[in-house]
Each structure stands twice: as structure tokens, then as C-alpha cells.
Protein backbone atom coordinates (compact mmCIF):
# COMPACT_ATOMS: atom_id res chain seq x y z
CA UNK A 1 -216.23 60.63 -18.89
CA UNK A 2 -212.72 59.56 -18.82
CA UNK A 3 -210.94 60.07 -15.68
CA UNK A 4 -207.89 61.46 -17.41
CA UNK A 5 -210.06 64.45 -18.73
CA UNK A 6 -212.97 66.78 -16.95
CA UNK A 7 -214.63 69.79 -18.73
CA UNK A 8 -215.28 72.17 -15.81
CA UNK A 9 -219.11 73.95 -16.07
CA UNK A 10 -218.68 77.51 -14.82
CA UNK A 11 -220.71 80.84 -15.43
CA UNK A 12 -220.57 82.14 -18.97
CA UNK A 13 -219.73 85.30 -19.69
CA UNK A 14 -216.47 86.17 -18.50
CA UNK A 15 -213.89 87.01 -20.50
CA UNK A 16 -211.04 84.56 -21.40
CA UNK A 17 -211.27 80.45 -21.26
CA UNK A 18 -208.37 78.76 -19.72
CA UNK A 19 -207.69 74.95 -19.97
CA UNK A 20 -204.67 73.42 -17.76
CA UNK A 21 -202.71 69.87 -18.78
CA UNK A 22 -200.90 68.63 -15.46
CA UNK A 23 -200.60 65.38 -14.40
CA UNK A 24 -200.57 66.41 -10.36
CA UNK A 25 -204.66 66.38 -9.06
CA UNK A 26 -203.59 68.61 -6.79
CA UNK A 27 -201.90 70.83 -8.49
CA UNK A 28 -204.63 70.94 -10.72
CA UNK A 29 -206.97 72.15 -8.38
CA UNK A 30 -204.53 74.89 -6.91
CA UNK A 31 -204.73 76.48 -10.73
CA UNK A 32 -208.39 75.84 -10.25
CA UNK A 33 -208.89 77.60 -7.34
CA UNK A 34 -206.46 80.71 -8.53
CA UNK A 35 -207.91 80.96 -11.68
CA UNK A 36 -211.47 81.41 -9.54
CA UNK A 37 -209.92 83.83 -7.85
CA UNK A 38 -209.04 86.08 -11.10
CA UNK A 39 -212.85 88.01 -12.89
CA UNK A 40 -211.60 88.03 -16.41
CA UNK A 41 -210.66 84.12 -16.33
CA UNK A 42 -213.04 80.74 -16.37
CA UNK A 43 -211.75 77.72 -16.25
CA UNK A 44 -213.52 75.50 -18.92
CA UNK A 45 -211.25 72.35 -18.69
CA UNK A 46 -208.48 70.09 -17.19
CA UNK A 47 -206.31 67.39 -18.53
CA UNK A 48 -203.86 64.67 -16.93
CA UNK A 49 -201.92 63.96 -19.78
CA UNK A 50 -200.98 65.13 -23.29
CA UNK A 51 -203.39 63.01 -25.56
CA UNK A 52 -206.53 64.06 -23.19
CA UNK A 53 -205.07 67.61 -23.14
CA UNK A 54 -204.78 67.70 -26.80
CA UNK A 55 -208.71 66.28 -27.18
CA UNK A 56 -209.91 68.85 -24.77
CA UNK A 57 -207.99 71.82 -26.88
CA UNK A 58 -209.30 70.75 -30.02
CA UNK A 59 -213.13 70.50 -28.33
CA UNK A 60 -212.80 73.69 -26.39
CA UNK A 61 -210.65 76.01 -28.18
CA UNK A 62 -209.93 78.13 -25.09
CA UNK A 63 -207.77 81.09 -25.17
CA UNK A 64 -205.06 80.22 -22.94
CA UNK A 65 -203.66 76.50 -22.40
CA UNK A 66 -201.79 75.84 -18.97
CA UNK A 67 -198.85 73.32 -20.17
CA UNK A 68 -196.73 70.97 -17.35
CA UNK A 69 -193.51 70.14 -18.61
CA UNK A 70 -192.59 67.05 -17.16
CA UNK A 71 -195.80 64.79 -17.80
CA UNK A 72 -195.97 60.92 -17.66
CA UNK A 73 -196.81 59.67 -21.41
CA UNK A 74 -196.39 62.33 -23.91
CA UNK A 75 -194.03 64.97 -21.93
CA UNK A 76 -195.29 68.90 -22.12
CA UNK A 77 -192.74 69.67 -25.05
CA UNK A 78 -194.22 66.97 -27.28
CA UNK A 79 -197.78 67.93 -26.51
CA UNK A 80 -197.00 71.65 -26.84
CA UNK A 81 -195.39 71.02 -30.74
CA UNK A 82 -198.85 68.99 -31.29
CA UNK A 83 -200.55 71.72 -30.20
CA UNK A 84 -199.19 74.34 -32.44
CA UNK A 85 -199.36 72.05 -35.84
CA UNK A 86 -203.00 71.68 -34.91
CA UNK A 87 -203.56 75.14 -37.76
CA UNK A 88 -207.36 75.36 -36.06
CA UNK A 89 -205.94 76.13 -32.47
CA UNK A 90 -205.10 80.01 -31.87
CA UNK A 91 -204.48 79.63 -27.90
CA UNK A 92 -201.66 80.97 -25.90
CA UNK A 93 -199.99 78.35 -24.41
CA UNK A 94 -197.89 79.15 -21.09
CA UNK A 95 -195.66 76.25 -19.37
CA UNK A 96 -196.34 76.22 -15.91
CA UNK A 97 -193.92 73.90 -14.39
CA UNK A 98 -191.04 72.98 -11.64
CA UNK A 99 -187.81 73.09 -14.23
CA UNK A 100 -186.10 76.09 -14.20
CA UNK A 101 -183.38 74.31 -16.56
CA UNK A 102 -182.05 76.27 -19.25
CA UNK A 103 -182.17 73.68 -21.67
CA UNK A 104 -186.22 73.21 -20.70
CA UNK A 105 -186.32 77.02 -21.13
CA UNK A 106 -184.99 77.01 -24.53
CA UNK A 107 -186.61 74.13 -25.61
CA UNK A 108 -190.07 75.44 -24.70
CA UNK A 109 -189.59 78.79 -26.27
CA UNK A 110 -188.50 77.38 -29.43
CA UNK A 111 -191.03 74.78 -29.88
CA UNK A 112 -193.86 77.87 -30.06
CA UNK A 113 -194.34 78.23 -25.72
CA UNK A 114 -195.74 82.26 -25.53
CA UNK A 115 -194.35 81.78 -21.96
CA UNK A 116 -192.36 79.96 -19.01
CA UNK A 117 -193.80 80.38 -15.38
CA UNK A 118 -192.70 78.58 -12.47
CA UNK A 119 -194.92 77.02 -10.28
CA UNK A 120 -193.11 78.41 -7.15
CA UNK A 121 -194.19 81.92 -8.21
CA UNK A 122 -196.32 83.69 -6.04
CA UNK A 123 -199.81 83.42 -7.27
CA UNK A 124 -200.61 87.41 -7.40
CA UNK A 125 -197.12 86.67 -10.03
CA UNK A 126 -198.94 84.23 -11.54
CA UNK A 127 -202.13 85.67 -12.23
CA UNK A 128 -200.38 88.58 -13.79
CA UNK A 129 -198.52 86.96 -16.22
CA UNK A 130 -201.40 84.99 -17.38
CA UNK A 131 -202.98 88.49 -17.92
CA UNK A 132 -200.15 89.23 -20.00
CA UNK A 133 -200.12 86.47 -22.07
CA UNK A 134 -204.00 86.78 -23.08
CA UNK A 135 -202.80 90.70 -24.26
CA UNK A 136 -200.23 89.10 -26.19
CA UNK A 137 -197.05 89.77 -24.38
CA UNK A 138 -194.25 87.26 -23.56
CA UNK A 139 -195.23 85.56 -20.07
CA UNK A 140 -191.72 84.85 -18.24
CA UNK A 141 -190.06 85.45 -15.17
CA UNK A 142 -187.40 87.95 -14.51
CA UNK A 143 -185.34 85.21 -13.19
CA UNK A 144 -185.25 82.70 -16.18
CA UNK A 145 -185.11 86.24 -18.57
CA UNK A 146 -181.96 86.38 -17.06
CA UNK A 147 -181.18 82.67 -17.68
CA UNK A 148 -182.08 83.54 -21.46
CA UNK A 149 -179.65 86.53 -21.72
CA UNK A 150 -176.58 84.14 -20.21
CA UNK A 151 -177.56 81.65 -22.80
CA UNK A 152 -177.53 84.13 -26.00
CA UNK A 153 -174.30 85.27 -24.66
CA UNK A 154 -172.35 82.21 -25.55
CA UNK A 155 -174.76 82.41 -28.70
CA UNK A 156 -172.68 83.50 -31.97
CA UNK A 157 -174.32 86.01 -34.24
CA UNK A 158 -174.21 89.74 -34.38
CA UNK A 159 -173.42 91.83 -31.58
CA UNK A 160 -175.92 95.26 -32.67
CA UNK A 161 -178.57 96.31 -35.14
CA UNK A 162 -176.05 97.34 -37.46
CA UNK A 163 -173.99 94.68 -37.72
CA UNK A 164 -177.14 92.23 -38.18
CA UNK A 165 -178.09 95.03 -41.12
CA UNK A 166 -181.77 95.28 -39.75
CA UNK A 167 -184.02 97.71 -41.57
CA UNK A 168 -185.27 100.59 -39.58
CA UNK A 169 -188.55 98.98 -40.13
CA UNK A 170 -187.25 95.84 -38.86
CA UNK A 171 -185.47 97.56 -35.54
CA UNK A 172 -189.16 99.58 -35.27
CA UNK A 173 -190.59 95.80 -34.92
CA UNK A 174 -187.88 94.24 -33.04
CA UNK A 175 -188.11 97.04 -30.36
CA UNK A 176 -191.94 95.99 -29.84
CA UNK A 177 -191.40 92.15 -29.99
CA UNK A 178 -188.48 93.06 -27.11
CA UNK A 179 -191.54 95.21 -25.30
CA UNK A 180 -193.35 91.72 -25.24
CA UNK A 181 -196.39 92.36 -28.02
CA UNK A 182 -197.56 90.44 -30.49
CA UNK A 183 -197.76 90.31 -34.00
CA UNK A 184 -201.52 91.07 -34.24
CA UNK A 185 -200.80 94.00 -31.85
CA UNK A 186 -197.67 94.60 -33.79
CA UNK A 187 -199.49 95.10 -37.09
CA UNK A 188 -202.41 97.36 -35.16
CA UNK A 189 -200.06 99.87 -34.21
CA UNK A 190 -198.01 99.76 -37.54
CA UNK A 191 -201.37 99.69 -40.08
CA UNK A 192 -199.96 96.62 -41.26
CA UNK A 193 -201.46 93.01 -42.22
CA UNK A 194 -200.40 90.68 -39.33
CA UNK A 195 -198.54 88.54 -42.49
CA UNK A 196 -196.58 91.26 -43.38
CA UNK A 197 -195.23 91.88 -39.87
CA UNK A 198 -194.73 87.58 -40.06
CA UNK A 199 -192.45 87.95 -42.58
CA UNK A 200 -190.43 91.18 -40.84
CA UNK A 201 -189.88 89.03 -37.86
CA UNK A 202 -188.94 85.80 -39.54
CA UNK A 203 -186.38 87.98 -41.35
CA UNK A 204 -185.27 89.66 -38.20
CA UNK A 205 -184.75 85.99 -36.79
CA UNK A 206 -182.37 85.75 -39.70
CA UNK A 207 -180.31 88.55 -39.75
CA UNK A 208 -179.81 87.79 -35.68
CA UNK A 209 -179.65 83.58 -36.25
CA UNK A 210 -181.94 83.42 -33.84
CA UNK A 211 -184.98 80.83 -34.10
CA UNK A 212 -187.39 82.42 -31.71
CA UNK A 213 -189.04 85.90 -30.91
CA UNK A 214 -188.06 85.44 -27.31
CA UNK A 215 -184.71 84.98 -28.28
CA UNK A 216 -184.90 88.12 -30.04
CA UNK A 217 -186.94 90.19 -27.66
CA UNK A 218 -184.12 88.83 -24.64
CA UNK A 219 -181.15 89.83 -27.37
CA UNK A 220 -182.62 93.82 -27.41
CA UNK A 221 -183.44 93.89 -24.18
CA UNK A 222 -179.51 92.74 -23.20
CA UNK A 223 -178.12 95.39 -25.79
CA UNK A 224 -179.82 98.41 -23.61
CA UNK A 225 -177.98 97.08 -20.54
């Protein structure tokens, strides 16, 4: 087996697959051993660079991929874009990493990143946010949510609902993509096909000039402040 990759053998059975790309062993084993600690998550790989990472996703399909930013080789932004053009992968992919830089932030987010975790979080933090993810909600701290709202601030565009001319459908959607879900659980509550509520948010991205969700979900959240 190459030393660069490892699939990890655990009980089947439990609920949600995890696989984590880092290039720190230790750190690596720290997710290992919190993941262990969580019932409804098994570890099923690890990965020490991009390429490996990218072999393992494509051989495991887990649900949720753990993604370090600054990686030797092929960096975590690179190998996240890979991920997402790969059209049979359907995991959430979190970055769990040191940068709390705005312009990582950003970057992340808009190159298809369902969420931005720090690894100085406390792990009970941690944990939770992973569980958040896997029900389809935005995984980020309150801290770099924050960070996101100072950015759109200096970002021009319109400054309410009305003067973006969103559809009441379209503010019905936004104010559940600002709640954190999904478009699958988007299109539950609605009765609608998860493509039709694709095409309401890529309009809503529009109207706002926006090119993310969490862009959009940050931009209602800072209009109720």
C-alpha cells in the first residue's frame, strides 16, 4: 500500500463515512481519534496529499471529505476543485485547516467548500459542525461568518431584496439557504425537484452578483442585523 494513502478497516454499520486529506501524521490521527469518539461517524480513509486523496474519494465515495488547505504538492484548493468536477462524487467536503485568511475563506467557499473549520476549534465544536454538514447545512465558524459579512460589505451589488428584484419564491429560498440547508432539503420542504430549486438559487446568485450560496446565506443573515 502506498505510504501516502491508508484505508482505515472499522465496524460497519454506522452511519456516515468520513475520509480526511492532511499532510500532518499527527494531525491525522487527532481527526482519527475524534472522529472515534463521535457514534454516527467511521472513518474509512486517510490521505497525505491531493492525488492520493483524490484516489481514495473516487474508491470510497464517503460522505464527508476532511480537506487541509495548505498541502505540499497539489494545495487543498486545487484538490477540492478536482474533487467537485469528479460528476460521480456527491461528498461534503469541509476544509479543516490553520488559515483563517479571508482570501483562503473566500477562495474555498467559491471553489464548491460546504464548509471552513479551524483546526484550533474545540473538538466538541468540531464534531458538531461535521454533524451539520452531513444534514446539509453550511459548516463555518461564527468567527470567519463574521470575516464573510466584512468582506461582502466592501462587495458592490444590491443593498435589500427589493432592490436585487428577488421573487417571493426566490426570498422563500434565500431565507433557507441563509438558515444553512441544502438544496435537496430545500426542494423537500418546497415539493420541488432539487433542479428546479438549482436554477432559483443560481438566479438568486445573479440578482445579488454573488458567486456562492455562502455568500448569499452571509448577505441575509447581515440584512437582519
Amino acid at each position: 500500500m502506498n505510504l501516502l494513502e491508508k484505508t482505515v478497516e472499522t465496524n460497519a454499520g454506522l452511519d456516515s463515512t468520513v475520509l480526511v486529506i492532511d499532510d500532518h501524521p499527527l494531525f491525522r490521527q487527532g481527526v482519527a481519534d475524534l472522529i472515534a469518539l463521535e457514534p454516527t461517524l467511521r472513518l474509512v480513509g486517510e490521505a497525505a496529499d491531493g492525488e492520493s486523496g483524490l484516489g481514495l474519494a473516487c474508491k470510497l465515495h464517503p460522505d464527508l471529505i476532511l480537506l487541509d488547505l495548505g498541502m505540499k504538492g497539489m494545495d487543498g484548493i486545487e484538490t477540492l476543485k478536482r474533487l467537485r468536477a469528479d460528476p460521480t462524487l456527491d461528498a461534503r467536503i469541509v476544509m479543516l485547516t490553520v488559515s483563517d485568511s479571508e482570501a483562503d475563506v473566500l477562495a474555498a467557499l467559491r471553489a464548491g467548500a460546504d464548509g471552513y473549520l479551524l483546526k484550533d476549534m474545540e473538538p466538541e465544536d468540531i464534531l458538531e459542525m461535521l454533524r451539520a454538514a452531513l444534514r446539509g447545512r453550511l459548516a463555518i465558524s461564527g468567527r470567519l461568518t463574521e470575516l464573510l459579512a466584512r468582506a461582502l460589505r466592501h462587495t458592490p451589488g444590491p443593498q435589500d431584496p427589493d432592490q436585487a428584484g428577488l421573487t417571493p419564491r426566490e426570498r422563500q429560498i434565500l431565507d433557507l439557504i441563509a438558515q444553512g440547508w441544502s438544496n435537496k432539503l430545500i426542494a423537500r420542504e418546497l415539493d420541488l425537484a432539487v433542479g428546479t430549486i438549482k436554477v432559483h438559487v443560481k438566479h438568486i446568485l445573479k440578482k445579488l452578483g454573488l458567486k456562492t450560496r455562502v455568500e448569499a446565506a452571509v448577505w441575509a443573515v447581515n440584512l437582519r442585523r
